[in-house]
C-alpha atoms as a PDB file:
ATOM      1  CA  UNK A   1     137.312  29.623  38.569  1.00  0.00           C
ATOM      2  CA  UNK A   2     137.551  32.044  35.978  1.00  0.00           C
ATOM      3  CA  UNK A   3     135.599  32.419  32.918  1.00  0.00           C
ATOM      4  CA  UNK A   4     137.548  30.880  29.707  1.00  0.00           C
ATOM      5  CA  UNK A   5     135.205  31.700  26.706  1.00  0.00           C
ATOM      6  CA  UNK A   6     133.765  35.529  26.875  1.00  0.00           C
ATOM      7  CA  UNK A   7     129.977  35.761  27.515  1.00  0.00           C
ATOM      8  CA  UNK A   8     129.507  35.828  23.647  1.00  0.00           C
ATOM      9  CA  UNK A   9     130.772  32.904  22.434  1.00  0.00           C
ATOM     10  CA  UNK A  10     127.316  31.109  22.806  1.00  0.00           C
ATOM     11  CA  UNK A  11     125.761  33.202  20.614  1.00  0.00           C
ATOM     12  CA  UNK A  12     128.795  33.425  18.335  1.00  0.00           C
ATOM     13  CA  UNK A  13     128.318  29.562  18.067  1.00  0.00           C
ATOM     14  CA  UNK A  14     124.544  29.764  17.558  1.00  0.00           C
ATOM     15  CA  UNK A  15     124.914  32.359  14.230  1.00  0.00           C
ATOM     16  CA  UNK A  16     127.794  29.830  13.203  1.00  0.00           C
ATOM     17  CA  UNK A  17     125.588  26.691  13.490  1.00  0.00           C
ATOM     18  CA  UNK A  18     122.707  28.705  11.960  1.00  0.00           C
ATOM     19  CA  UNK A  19     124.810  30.453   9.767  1.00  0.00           C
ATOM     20  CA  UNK A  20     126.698  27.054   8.176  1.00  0.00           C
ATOM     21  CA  UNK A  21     122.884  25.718   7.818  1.00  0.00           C
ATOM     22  CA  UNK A  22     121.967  27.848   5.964  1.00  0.00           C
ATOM     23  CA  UNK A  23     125.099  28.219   3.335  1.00  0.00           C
ATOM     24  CA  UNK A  24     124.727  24.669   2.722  1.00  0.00           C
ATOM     25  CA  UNK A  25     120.780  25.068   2.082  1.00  0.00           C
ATOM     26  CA  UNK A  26     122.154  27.560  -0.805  1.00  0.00           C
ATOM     27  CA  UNK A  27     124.569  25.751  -2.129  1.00  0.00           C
ATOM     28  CA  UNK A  28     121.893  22.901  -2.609  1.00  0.00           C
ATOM     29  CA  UNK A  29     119.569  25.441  -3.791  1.00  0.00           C
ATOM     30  CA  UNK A  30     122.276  26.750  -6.395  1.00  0.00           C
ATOM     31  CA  UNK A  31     123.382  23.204  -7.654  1.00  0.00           C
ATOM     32  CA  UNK A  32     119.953  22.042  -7.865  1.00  0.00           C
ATOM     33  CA  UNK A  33     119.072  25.289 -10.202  1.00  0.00           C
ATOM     34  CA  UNK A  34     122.239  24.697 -12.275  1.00  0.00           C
ATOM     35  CA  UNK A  35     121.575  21.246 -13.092  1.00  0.00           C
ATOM     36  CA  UNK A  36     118.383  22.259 -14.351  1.00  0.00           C
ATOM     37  CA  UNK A  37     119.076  25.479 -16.390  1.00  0.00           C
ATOM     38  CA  UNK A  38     119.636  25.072 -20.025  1.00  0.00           C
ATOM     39  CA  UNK A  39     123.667  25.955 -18.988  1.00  0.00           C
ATOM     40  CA  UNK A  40     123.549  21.644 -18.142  1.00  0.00           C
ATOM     41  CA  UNK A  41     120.546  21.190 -20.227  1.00  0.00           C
ATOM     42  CA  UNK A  42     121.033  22.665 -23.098  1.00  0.00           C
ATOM     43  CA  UNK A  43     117.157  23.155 -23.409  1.00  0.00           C
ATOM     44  CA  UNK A  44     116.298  25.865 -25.831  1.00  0.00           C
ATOM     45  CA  UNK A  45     119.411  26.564 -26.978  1.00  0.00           C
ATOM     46  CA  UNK A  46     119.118  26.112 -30.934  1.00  0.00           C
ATOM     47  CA  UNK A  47     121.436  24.437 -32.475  1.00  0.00           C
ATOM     48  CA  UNK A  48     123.358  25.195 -35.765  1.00  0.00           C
ATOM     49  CA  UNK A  49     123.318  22.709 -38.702  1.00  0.00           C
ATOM     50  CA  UNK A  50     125.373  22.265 -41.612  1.00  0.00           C
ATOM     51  CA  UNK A  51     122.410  23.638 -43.466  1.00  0.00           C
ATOM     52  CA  UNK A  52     120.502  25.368 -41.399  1.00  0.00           C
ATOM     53  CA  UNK A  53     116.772  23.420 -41.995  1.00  0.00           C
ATOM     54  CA  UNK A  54     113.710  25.402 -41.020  1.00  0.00           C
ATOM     55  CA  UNK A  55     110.900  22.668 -39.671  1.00  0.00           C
ATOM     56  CA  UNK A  56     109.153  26.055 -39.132  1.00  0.00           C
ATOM     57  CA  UNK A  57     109.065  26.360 -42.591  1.00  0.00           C
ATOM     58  CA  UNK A  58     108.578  22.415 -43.981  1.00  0.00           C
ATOM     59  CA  UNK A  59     106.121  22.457 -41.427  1.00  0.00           C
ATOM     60  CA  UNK A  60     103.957  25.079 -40.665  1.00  0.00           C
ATOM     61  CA  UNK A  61     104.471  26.612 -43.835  1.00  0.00           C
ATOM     62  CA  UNK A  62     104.542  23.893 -46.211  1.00  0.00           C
ATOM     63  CA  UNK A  63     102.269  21.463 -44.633  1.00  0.00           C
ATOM     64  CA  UNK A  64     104.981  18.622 -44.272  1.00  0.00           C
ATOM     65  CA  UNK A  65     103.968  15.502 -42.038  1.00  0.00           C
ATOM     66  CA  UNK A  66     106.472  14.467 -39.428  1.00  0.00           C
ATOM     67  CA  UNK A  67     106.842  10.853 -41.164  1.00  0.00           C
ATOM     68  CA  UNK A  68     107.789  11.871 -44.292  1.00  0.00           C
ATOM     69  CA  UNK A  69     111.059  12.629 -43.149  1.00  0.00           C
ATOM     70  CA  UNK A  70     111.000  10.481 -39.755  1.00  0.00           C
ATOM     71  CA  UNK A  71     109.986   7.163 -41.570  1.00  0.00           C
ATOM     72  CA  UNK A  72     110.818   4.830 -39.133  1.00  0.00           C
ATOM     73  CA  UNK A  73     109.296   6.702 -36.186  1.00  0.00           C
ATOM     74  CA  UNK A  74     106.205   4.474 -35.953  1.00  0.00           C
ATOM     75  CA  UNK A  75     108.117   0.942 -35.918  1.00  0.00           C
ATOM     76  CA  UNK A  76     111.335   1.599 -34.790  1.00  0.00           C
ATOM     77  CA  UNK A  77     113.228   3.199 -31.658  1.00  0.00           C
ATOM     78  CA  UNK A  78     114.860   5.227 -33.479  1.00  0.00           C
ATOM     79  CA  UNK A  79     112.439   8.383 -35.577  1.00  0.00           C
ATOM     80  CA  UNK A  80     115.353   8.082 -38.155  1.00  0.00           C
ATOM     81  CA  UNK A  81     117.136  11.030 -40.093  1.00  0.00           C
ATOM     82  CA  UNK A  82     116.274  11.632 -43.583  1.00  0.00           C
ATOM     83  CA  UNK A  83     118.306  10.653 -46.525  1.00  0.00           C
ATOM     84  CA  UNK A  84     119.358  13.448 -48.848  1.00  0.00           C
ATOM     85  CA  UNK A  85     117.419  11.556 -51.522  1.00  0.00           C
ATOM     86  CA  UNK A  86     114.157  12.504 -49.525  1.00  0.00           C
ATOM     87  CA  UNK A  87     115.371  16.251 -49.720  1.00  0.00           C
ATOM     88  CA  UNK A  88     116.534  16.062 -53.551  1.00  0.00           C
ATOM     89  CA  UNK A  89     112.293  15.006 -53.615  1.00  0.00           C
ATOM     90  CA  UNK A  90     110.779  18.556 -53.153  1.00  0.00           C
ATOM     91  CA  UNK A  91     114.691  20.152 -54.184  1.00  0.00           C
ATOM     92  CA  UNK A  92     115.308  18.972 -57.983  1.00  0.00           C
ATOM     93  CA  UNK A  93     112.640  21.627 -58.753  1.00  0.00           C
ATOM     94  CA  UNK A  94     111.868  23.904 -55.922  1.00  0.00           C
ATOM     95  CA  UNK A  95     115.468  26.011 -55.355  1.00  0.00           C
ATOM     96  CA  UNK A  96     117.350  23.170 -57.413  1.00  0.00           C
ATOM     97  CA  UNK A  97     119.539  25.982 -57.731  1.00  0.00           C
ATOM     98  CA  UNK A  98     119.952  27.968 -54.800  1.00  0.00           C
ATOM     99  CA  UNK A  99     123.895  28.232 -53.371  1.00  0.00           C
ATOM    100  CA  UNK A 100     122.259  27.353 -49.845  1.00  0.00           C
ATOM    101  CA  UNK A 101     121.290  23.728 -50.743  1.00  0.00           C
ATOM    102  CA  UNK A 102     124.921  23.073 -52.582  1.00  0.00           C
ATOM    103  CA  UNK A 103     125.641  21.142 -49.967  1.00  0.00           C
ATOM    104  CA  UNK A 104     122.499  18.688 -50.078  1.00  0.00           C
ATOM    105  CA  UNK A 105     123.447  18.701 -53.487  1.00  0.00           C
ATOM    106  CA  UNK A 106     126.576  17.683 -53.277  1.00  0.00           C
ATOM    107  CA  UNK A 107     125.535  15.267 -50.855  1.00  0.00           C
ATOM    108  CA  UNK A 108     122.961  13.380 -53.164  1.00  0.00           C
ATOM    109  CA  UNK A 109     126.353  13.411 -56.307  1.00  0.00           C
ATOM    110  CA  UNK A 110     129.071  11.941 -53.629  1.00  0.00           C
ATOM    111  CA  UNK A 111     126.509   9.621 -51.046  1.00  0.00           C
ATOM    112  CA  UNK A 112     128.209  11.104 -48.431  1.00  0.00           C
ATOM    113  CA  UNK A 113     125.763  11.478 -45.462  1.00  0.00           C
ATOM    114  CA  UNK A 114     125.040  15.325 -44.249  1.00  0.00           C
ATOM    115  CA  UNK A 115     126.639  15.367 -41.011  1.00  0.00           C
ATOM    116  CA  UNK A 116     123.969  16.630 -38.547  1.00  0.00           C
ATOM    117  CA  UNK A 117     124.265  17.859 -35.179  1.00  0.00           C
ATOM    118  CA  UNK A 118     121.774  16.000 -32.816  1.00  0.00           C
ATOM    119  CA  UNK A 119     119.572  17.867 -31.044  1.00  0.00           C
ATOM    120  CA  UNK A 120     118.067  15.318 -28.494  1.00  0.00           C
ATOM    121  CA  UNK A 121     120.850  13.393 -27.484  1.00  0.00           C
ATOM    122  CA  UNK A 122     119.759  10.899 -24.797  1.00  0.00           C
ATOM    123  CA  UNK A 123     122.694   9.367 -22.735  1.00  0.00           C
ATOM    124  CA  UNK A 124     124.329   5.810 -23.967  1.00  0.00           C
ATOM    125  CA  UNK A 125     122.544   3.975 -20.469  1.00  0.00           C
ATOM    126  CA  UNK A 126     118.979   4.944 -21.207  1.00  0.00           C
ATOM    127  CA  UNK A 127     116.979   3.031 -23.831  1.00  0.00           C
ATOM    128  CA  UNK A 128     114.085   4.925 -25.670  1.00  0.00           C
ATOM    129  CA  UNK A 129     112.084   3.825 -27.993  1.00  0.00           C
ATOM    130  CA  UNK A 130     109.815   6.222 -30.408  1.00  0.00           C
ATOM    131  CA  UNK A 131     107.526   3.398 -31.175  1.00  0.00           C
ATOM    132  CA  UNK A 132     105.841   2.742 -27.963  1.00  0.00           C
ATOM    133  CA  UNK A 133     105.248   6.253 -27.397  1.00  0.00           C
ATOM    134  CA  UNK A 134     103.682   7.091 -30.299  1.00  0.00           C
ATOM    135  CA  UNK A 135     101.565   3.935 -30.690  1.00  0.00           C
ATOM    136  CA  UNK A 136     100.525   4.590 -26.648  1.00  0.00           C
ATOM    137  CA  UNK A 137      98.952   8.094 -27.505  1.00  0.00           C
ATOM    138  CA  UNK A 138     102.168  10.427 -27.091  1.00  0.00           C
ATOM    139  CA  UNK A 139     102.381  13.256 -29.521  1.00  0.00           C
ATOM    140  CA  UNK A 140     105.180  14.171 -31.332  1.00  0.00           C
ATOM    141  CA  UNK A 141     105.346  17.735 -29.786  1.00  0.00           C
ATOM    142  CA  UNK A 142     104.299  16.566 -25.954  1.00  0.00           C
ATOM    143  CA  UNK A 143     108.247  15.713 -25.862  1.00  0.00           C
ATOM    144  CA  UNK A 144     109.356  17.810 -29.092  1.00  0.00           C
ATOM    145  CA  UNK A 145     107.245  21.323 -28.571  1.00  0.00           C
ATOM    146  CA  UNK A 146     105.587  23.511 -31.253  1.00  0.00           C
ATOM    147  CA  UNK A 147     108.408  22.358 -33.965  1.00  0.00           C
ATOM    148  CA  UNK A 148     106.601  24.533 -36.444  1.00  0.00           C
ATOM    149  CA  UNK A 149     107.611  27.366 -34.686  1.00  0.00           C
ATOM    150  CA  UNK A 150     110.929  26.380 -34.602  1.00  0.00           C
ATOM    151  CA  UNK A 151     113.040  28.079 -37.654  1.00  0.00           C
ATOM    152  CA  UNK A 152     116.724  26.617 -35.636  1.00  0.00           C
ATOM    153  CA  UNK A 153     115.690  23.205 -33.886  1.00  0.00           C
ATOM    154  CA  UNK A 154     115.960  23.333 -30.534  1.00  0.00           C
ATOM    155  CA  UNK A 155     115.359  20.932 -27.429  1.00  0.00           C
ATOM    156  CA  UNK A 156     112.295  21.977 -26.011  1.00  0.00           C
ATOM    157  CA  UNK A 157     112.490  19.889 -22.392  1.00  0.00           C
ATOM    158  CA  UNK A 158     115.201  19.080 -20.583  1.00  0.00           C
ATOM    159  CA  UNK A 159     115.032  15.259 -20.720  1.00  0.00           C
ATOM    160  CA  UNK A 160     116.349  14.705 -17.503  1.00  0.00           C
ATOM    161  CA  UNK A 161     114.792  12.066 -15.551  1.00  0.00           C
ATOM    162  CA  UNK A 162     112.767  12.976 -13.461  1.00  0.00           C
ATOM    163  CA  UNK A 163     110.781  14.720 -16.705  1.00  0.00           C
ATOM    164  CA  UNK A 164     110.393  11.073 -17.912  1.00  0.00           C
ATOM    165  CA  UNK A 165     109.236   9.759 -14.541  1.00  0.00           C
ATOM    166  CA  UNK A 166     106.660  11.963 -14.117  1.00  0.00           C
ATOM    167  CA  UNK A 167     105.232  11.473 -17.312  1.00  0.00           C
ATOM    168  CA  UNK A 168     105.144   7.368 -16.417  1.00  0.00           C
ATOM    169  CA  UNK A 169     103.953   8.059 -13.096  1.00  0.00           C
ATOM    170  CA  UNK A 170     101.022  10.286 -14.682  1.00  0.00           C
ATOM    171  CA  UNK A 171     100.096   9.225 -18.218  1.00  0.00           C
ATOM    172  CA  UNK A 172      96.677  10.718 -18.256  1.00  0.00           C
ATOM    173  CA  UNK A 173      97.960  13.948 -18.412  1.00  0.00           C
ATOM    174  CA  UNK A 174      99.854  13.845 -21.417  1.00  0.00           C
ATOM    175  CA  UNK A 175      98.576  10.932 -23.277  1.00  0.00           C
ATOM    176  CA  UNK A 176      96.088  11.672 -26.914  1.00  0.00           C
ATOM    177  CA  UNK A 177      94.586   9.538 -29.429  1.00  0.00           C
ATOM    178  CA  UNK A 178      96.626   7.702 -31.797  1.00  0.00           C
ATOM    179  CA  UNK A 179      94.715  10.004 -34.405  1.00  0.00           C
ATOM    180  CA  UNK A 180      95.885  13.253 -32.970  1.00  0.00           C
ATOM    181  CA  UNK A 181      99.547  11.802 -31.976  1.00  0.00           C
ATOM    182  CA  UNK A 182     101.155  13.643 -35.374  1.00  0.00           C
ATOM    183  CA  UNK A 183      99.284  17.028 -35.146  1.00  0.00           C
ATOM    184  CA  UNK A 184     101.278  19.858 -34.481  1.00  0.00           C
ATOM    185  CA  UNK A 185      97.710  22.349 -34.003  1.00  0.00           C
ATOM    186  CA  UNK A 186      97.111  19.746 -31.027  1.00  0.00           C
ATOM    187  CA  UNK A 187      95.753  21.610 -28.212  1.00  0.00           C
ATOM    188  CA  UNK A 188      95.109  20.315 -24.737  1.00  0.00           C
ATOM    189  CA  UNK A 189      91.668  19.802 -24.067  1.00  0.00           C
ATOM    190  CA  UNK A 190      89.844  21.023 -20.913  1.00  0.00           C
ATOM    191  CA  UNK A 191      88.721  17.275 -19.828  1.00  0.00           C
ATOM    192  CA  UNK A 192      92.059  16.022 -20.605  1.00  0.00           C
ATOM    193  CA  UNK A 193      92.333  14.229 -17.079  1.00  0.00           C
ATOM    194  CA  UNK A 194      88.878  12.553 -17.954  1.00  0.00           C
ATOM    195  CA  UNK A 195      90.247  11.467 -21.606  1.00  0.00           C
ATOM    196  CA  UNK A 196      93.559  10.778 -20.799  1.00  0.00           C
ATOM    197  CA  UNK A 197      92.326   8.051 -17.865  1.00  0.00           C
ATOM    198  CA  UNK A 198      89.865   6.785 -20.368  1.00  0.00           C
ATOM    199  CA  UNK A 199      93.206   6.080 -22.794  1.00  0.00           C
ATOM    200  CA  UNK A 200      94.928   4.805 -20.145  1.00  0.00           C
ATOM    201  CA  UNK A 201      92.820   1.824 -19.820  1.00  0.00           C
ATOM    202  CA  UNK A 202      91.923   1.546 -23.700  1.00  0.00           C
ATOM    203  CA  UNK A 203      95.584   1.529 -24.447  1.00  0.00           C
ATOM    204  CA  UNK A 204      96.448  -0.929 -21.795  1.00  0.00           C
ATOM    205  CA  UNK A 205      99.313   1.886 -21.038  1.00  0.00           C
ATOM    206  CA  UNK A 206     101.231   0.777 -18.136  1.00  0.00           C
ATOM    207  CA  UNK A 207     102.951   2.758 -15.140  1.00  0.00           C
ATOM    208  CA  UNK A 208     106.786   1.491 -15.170  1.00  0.00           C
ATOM    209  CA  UNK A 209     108.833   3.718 -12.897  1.00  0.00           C
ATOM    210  CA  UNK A 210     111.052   0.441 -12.346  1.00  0.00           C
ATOM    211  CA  UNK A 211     114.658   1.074 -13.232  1.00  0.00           C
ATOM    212  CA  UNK A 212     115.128  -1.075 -15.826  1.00  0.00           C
ATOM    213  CA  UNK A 213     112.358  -0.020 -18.130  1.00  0.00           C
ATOM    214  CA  UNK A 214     115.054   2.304 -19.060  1.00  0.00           C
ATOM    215  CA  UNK A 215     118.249   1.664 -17.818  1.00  0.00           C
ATOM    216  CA  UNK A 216     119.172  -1.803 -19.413  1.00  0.00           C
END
């Protein structure tokens, strides 16, 4: 009977199969780097305001503690954005006159709000709630970064889930005392396994990975 396929086709075949195996272990490779990149993101990417508002400044350079302007970080889900009134504190009489701040001016003689642009912008289905956090021992820039660095605000992680899960599967290594929770010179220290375990249990901080702890 005479040969159908020529000699090569097996090995044709074998560099296909191979081949196809491969192209789809890139593609997965590719869409799994995409979704992470700031391109999906949008993790340091700073963000323009409608005044652009240095923290670097207010911060690092004038000393200003994160509640001042985030009042209801400690006791609410929500770390709250400042009213212009809190601005027009410090900016009656520090650059009450400079063209830049017209528009928190003119904010504080019409009420109208200062339309923002949101820089951590969790999905509608997840629930998060600043309160817990903070009063469980996490800092402000463990999720935030070095915000007195920061002239533009920018989103330092890339709040994707599996960023949160890790953190609930391993509190120790992020967790601090509720002392240190607002400092921005925080460093990590070298027994911070040791600490963070001894937190863990003096906090009564809990490992919930279940679904609904944030997806209600």
């Amino acid at each position: 009977m005479p040969q159908i396929f020529h000699r090569s086709t097996n090995t044709i075949s074998r560099v296909s199969i191979f081949g196809a195996i491969f192209f789809i272990a890139a593609l997965g490779w590719l869409f799994d780097s995409v979704t992470r990149s700031p391109w999906v993101t949008q993790a340091h990417v700073a963000r323009e305001q409608p005044i652009q508002f240095s923290h670097e400044r207010h911060v690092a350079g004038n000393g200003i503690d994160c509640r001042y302007c985030h009042t209801s970080v400690e006791d609410s889900a929500f770390a709250g954005i400042p009213p212009t009134k809190t601005c027009m504190n410090c900016h009656s009489q520090i650059f009450a006159n400079s063209p830049f701040l017209e528009p928190v001016r003119a904010s504080f003689r019409s009420g109208k709000s200062i339309a923002w642009t949101r820089v951590h912008d969790l999905p509608d289905f997840v629930y998060f709630d600043h309160s817990i956090h903070i009063h469980k021992g996490v800092g402000c820039t463990t999720c935030h970064g070095q915000v007195d660095r920061m002239p533009l605000m920018w989103q330092e992680k890339s709040l994707q889930m599996e960023w949160c899960t890790d953190c609930h599967r391993n509190p120790e290594h992020y967790v601090r005392r509720r002392e240190d929770v607002f400092r921005v010179d925080y460093a990590v220290p070298s027994n911070q396994l040791e600490l963070g375990k001894e937190l863990v249990e003096k906090y009564q901080i809990q490992k919930l990975t279940s679904c609904s702890t944030c997806h209600r």
